[in-house]
Protein backbone atom coordinates (compact mmCIF):
# COMPACT_ATOMS: atom_id res chain seq x y z
CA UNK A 1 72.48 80.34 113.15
CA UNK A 2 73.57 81.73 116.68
CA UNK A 3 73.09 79.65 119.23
CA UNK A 4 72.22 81.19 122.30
CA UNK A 5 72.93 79.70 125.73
CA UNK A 6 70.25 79.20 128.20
CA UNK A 7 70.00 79.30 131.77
CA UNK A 8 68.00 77.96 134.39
CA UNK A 9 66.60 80.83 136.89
CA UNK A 10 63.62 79.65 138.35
CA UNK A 11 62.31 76.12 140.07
CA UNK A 12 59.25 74.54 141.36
CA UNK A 13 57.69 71.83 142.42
CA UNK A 14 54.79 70.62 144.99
CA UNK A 15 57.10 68.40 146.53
CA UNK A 16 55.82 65.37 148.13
CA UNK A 17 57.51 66.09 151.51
CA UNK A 18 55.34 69.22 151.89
CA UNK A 19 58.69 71.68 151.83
CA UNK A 20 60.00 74.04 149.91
CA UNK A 21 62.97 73.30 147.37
CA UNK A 22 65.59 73.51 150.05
CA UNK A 23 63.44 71.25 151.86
CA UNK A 24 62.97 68.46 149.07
CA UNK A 25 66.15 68.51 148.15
CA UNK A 26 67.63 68.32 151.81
CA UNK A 27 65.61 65.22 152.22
CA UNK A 28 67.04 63.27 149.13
CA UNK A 29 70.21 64.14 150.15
CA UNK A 30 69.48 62.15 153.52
CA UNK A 31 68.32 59.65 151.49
CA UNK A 32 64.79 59.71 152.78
CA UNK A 33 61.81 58.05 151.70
CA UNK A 34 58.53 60.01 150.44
CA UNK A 35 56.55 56.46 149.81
CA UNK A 36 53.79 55.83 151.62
CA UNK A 37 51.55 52.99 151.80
CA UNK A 38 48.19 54.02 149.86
CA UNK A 39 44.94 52.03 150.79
CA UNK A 40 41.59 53.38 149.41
CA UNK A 41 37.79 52.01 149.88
CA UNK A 42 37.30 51.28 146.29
CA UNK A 43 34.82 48.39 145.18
CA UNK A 44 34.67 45.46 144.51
CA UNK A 45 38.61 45.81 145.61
CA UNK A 46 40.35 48.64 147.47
CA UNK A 47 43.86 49.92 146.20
CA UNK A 48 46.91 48.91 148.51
CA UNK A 49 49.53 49.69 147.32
CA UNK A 50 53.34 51.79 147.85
CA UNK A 51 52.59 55.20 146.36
CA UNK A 52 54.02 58.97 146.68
CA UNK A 53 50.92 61.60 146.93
CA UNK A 54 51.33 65.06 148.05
CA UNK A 55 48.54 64.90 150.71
CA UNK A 56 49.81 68.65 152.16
CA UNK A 57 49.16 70.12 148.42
CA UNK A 58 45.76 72.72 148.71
CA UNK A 59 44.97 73.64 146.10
CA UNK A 60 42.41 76.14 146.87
CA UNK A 61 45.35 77.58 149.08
CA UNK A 62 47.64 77.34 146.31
CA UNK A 63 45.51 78.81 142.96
CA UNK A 64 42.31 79.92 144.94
CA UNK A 65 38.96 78.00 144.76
CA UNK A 66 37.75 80.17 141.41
CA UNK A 67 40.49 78.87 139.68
CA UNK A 68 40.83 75.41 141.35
CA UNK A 69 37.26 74.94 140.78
CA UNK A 70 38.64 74.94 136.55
CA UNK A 71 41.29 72.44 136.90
CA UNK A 72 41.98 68.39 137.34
CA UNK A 73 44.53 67.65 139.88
CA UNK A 74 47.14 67.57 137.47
CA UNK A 75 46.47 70.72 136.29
CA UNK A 76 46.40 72.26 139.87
CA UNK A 77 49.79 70.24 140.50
CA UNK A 78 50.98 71.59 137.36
CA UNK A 79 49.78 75.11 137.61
CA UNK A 80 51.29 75.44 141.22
CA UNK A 81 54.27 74.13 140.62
CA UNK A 82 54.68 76.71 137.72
CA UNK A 83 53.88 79.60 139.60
CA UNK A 84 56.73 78.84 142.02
CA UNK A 85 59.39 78.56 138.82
CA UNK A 86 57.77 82.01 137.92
CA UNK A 87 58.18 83.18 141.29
CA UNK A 88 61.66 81.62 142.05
CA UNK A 89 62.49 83.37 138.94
CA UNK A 90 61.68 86.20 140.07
CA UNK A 91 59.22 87.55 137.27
CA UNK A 92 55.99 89.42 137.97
CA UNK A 93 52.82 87.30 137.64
CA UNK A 94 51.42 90.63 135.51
CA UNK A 95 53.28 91.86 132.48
CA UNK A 96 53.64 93.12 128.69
CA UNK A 97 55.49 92.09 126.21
CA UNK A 98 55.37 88.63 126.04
CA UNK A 99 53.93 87.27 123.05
CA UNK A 100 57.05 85.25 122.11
CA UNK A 101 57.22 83.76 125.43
CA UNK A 102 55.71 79.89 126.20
CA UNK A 103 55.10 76.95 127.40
CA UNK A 104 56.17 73.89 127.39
CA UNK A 105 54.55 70.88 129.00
CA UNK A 106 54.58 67.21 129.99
CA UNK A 107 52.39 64.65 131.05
CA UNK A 108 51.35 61.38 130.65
CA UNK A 109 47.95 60.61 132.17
CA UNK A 110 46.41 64.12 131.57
CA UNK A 111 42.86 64.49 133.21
CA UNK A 112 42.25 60.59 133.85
CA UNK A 113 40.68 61.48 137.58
CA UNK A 114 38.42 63.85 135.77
CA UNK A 115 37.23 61.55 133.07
CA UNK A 116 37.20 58.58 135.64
CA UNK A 117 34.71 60.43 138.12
CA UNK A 118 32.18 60.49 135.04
CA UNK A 119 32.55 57.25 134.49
CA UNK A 120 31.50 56.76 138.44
CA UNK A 121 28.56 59.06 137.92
CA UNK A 122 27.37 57.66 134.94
CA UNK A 123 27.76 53.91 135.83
CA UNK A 124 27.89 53.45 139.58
CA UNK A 125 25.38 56.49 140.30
CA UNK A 126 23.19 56.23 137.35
CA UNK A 127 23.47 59.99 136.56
CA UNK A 128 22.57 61.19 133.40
CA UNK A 129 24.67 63.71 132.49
CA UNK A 130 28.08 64.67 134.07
CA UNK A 131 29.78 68.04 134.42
CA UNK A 132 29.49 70.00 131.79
CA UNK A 133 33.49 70.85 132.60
CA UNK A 134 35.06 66.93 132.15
CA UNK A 135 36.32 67.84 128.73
CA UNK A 136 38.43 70.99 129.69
CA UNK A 137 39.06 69.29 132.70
CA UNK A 138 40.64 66.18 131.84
CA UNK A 139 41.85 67.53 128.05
CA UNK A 140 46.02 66.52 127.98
CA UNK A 141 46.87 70.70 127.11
CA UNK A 142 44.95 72.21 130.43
CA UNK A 143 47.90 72.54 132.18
CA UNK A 144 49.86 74.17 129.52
CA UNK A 145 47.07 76.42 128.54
CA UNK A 146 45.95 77.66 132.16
CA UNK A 147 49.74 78.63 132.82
CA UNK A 148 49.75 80.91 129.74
CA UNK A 149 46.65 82.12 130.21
CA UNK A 150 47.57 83.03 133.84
CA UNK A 151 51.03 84.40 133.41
CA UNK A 152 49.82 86.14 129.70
CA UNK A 153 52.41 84.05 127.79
CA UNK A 154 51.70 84.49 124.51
CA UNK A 155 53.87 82.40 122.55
CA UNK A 156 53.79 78.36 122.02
CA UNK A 157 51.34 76.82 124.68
CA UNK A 158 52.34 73.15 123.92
CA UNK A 159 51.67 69.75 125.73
CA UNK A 160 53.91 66.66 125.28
CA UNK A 161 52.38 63.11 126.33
CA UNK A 162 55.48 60.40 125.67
CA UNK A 163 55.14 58.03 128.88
CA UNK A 164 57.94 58.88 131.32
CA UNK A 165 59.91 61.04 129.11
CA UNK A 166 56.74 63.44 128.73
CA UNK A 167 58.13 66.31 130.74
CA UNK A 168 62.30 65.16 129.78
CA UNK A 169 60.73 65.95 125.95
CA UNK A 170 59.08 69.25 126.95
CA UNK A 171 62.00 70.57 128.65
CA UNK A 172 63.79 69.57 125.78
CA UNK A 173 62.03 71.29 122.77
CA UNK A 174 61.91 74.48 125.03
CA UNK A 175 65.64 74.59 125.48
CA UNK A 176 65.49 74.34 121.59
CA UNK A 177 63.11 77.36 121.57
CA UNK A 178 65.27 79.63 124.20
CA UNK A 179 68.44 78.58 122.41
CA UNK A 180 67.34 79.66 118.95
CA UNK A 181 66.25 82.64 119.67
CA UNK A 182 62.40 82.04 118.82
CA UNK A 183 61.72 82.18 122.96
CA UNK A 184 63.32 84.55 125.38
CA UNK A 185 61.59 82.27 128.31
CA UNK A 186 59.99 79.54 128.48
CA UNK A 187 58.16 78.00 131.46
CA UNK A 188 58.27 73.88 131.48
CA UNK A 189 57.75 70.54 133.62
CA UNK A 190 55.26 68.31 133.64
CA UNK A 191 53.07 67.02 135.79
CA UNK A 192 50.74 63.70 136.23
CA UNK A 193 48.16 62.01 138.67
CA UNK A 194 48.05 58.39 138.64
CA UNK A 195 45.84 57.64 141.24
CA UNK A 196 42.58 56.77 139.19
CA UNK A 197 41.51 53.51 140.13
CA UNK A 198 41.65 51.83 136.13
CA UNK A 199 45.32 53.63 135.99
CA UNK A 200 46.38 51.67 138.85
CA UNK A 201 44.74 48.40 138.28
CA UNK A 202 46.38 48.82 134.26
CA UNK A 203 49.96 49.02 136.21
CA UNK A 204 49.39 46.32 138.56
CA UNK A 205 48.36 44.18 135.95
CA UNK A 206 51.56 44.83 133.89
CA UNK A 207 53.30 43.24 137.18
CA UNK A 208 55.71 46.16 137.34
CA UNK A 209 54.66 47.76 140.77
CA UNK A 210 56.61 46.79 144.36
CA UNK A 211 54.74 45.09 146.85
CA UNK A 212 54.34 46.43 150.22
CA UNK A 213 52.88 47.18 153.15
CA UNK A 214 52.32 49.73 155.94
CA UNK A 215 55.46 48.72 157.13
CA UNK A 216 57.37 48.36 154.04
CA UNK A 217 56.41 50.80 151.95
CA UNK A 218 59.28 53.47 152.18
CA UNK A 219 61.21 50.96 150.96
CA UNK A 220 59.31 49.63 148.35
CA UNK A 221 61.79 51.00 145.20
CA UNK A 222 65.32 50.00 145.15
CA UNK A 223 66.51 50.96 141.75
CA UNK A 224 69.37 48.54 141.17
CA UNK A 225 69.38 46.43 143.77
CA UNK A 226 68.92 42.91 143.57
CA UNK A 227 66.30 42.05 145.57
CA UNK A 228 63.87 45.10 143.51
CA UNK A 229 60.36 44.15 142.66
CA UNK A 230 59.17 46.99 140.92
CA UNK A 231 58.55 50.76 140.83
CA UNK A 232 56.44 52.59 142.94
CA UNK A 233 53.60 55.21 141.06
CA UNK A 234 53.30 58.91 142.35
CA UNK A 235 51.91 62.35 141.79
CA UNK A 236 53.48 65.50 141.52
CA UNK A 237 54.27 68.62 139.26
CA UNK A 238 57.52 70.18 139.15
CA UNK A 239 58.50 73.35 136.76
CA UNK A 240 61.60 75.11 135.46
CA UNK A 241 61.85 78.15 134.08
CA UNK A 242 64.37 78.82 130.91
CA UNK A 243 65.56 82.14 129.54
CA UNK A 244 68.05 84.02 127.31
CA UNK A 245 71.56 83.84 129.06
CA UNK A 246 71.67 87.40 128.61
CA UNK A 247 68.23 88.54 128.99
CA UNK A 248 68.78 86.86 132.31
CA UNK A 249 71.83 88.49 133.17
CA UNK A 250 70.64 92.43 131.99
CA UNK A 251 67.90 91.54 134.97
CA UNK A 252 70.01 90.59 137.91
CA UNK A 253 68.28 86.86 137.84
CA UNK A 254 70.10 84.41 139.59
CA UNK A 255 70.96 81.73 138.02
CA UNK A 256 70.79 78.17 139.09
CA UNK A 257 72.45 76.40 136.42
CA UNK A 258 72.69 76.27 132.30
CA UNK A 259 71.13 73.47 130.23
CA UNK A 260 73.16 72.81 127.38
CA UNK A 261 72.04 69.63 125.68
CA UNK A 262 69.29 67.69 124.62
CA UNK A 263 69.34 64.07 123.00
CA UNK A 264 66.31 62.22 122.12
CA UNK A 265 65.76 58.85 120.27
CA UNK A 266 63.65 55.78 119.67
CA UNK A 267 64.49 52.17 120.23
CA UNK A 268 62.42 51.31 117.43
CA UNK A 269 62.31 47.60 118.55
CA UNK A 270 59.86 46.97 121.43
CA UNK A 271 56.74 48.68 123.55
CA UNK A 272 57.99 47.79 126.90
CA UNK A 273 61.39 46.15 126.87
CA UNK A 274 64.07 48.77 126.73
CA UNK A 275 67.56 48.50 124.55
CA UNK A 276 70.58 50.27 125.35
CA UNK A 277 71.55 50.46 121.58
CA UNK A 278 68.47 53.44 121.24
CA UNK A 279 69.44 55.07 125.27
CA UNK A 280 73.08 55.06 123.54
CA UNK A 281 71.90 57.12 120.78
CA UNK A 282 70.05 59.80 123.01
CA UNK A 283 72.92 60.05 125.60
CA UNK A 284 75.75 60.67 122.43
CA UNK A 285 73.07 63.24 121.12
CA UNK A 286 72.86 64.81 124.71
CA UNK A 287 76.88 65.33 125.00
CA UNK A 288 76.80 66.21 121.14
CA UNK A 289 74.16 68.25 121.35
CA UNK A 290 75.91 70.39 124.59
CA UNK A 291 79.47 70.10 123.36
CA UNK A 292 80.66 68.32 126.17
CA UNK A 293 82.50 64.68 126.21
CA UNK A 294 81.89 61.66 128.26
CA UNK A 295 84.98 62.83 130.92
CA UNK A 296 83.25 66.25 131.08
CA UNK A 297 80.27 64.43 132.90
CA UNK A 298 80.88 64.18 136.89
CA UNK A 299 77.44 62.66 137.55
CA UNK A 300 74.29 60.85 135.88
CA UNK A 301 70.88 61.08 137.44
CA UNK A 302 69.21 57.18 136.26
CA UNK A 303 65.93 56.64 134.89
CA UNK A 304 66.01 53.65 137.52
CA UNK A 305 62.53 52.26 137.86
CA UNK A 306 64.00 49.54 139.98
CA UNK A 307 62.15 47.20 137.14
CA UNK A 308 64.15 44.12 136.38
CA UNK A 309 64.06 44.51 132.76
CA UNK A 310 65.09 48.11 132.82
CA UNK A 311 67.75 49.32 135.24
CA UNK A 312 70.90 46.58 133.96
CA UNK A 313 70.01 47.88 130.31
CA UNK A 314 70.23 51.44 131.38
CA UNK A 315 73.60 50.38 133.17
CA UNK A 316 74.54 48.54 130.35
CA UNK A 317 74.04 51.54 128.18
CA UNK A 318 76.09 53.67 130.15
CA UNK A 319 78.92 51.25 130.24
CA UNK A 320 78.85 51.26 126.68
CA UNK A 321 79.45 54.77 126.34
CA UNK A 322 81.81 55.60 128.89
CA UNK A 323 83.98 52.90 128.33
CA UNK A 324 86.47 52.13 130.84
CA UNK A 325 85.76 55.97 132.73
CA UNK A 326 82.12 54.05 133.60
CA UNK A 327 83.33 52.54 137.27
CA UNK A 328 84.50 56.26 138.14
CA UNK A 329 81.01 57.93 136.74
CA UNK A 330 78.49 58.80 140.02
CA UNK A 331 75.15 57.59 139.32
CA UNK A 332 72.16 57.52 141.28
CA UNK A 333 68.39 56.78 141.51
CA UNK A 334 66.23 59.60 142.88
CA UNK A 335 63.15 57.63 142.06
CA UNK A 336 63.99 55.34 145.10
CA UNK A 337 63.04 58.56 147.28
CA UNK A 338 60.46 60.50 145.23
CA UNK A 339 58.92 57.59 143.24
CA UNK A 340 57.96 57.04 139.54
CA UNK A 341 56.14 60.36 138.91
CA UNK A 342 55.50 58.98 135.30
CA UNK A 343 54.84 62.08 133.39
CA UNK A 344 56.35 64.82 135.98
CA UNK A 345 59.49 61.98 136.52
CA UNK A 346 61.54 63.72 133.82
CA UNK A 347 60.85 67.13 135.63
CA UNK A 348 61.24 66.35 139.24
CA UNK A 349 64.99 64.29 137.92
CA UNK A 350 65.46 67.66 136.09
CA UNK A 351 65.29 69.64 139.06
CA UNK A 352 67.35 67.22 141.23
CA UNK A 353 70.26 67.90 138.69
CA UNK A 354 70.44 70.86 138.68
CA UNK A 355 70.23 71.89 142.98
CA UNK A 356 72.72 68.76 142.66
CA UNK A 357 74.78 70.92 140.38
CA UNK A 358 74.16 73.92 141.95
CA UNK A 359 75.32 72.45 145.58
CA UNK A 360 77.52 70.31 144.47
CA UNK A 361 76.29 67.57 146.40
CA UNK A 362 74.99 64.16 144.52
CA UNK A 363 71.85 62.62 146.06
CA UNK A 364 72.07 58.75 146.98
CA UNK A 365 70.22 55.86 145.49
CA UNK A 366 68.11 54.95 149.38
CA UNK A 367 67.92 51.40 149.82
CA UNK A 368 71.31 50.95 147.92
CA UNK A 369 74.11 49.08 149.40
CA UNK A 370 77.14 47.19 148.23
CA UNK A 371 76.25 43.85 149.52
CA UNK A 372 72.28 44.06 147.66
CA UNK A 373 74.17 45.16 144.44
CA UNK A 374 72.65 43.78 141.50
CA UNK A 375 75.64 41.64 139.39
CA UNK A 376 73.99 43.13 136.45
CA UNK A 377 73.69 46.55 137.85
CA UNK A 378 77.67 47.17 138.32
CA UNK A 379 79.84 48.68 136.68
CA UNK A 380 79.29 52.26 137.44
CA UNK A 381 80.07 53.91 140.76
CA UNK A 382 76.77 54.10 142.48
CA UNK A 383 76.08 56.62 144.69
CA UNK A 384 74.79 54.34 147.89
CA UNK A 385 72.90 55.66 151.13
CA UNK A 386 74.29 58.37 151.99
CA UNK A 387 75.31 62.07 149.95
CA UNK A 388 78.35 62.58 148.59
CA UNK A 389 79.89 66.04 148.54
CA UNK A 390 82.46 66.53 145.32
CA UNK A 391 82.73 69.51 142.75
CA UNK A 392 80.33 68.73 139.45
CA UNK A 393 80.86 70.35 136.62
CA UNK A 394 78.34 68.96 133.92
CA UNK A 395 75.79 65.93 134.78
CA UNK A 396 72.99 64.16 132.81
CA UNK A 397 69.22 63.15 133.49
CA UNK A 398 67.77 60.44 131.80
CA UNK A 399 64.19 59.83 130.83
CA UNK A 400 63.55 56.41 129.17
CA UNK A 401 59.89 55.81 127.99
CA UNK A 402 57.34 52.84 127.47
CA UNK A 403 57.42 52.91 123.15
CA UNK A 404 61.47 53.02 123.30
CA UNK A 405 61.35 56.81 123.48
CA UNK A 406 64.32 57.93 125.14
CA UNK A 407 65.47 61.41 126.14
CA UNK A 408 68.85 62.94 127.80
CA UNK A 409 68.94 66.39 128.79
CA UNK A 410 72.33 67.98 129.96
CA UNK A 411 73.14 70.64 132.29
CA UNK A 412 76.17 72.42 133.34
CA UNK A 413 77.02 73.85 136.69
CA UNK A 414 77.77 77.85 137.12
CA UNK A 415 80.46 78.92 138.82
CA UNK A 416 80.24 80.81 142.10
């Protein structure tokens, strides 16, 4: 079978610094902080907690109230942030000829606001009945399905819910579609809103979530440091779009980078304690899948929850296979910026590849310094407060999900 290759030509996101791409990407570079302290009026006990929201997203602005109206907030996250792909890409909203084209989508929480605000009617305001919408609302596939109805996508309109590799997976199996031949584009991301009340309280009582305050809070997430308590929830959608090397080339698209591999596996040992025997597997599946070797790889975007139990086994795994080129291998944390978008976090880590790729510039890990260094965390060269500026040719984004699902996806630079 010919495999074709597949480039990247259009990105989006709502970004949760309000900006454009330039914009979000500028401000991980500085190594700033998107958290925010959240504190709601909830009963019997308010939320306080760190948390990323997008409080500049409108979505009436954004979709227009008619279709707004039809869509949970991670739908309208989701929606947006695929309409700016499509428009980065620089494809008409209108077209023909696109019955083989698709979607691909991730997310982990789906509709929970949606199905949570029924529960409210129902049980805290005694109503009756509840919006005759909640199902298509909060169903997992709205997303997917109101970007191909909107764009007229005809092909596979698919939804993948696997934790925090949700939207890693669905970029993934759309790569596979583009590079076979059975897609000439495919629009993909994820997106997720965890801010329902039972969502929150379900993470807070798995003790994984940082502390802190109004004062604190931007620093909440420090993936690999060892003073980390936790990771830090937040809501987003971000979107790329993937085509036919050459179907993108007869156009005059630009081009913002080429994915070229895709690894997935399953730890097959534990729900929530991760094993770098199964990441292993993925990443050699990744640089397998891509044809690329371990000294082909100039820089590794981390999963890095800042969790105790996870980052030192994600280290660990990439110690194992690089060998002794691990302590020159740049890695870095976005999540200490842009939070744990749980769903979307394989998306948004997608997209920071690739403008890292594309600019040849390697966001930091914030927070990060050599003297807060985890013991168990070294090994690799973290890339610590502040940018670094180096040619990339090829770099990796990891996704590594509650269940022991685990996906790599690997992208290569183009050269200008």
């Amino acid at each position: 079978m010919v495999q074709r290759r597949v480039a990247i030509t259009g990105l989006g996101l709502v970004s949760p610094y309000g900006g454009d791409l330039a914009d979000f990407f500028a401000r991980l570079c500085a190594g700033e902080s998107a958290i925010r302290h959240l504190q709601t009026d909830d009963r019997p006990r308010p939320l306080s907690m760190p948390f990323v929201g997008c409080p500049g997203f409108d979505p009436d602005a954004a979709l227009g109230r008619p279709l707004a109206a039809m869509m949970d907030r991670f739908a309208q996250l989701g929606t947006a942030a695929a309409f700016a792909a499509w428009d980065d890409a620089g494809l008409p909203r209108a077209g023909d000829g696109r019955d083989a084209w698709g979607v691909s989508w991730g997310t982990a929480l789906g509709g929970t606001l949606a199905y949570e605000k029924g529960y409210r009617e129902l049980w805290q305001q005694g109503r009756e009945r509840i919006s005759p919408l909640s199902v298509v609302l909060g169903m997992n596939n709205a997303a997917n399905s109101h970007i191909s109805i909107q764009l007229g996508l005809g092909g596979v309109s698919m939804s993948h819910t696997v934790a925090c590799a949700s939207s890693a997976i669905a970029i993934g199996e759309a790569f596979r579609r583009v590079r076979s031949g059975e897609a000439t584009v495919m629009l993909t991301g994820g997106s997720d809103v965890p801010q329902a009340y039972g969502v929150a309280r379900a993470w807070e009582a798995l003790r994984v979530l940082a502390p802190g305050d109004e004062q604190s809070s931007a620093q909440a997430c420090r993936p690999f440091a060892a003073d980390r308590r936790g990771l830090v929830l937040g809501e987003g959608g971000a979107a790329l779009v993937l085509e036919d090397w050459d179907h993108a080339v007869a156009r005059g698209a630009r081009i913002h980078g080429e994915i070229a591999g895709y690894g997935t596996s399953c730890d097959h040992s534990h729900l929530v304690r991760p094993e770098a025997a199964g990441q292993v597997r993925a990443l050699r599946l990744a640089l397998a899948d891509a044809g690329l070797d371990t000294a082909d790889i100039d820089y590794v975007n981390a999963h890095g929850t800042a969790t105790a139990e996870g980052d030192p086994v994600e280290i660990a795994a990439l110690k194992q296979l690089f060998g002794d080129g691990a302590v020159q291998l740049p890695v870095s944390a976005t999540k200490s910026m842009h939070g744990h978008l749980l769903g979307a976090a394989g998306a948004i880590e997608a997209i920071a590849t690739v403008l890292a790729l594309r600019e040849a510039t390697i966001p930091p890990t914030a927070h990060l310094t050599d003297d807060n260094l985890d013991l168990g965390c070294r090994g690799v060269d973290h890339v610590l407060t502040a940018r670094r500026d180096v040619p990339l040719r090829a770099a990796l984004s990891n996704s590594f999900a509650f269940g022991g699902s685990n996906a790599v996806l690997a992208f290569r630079a183009v050269p200008r």
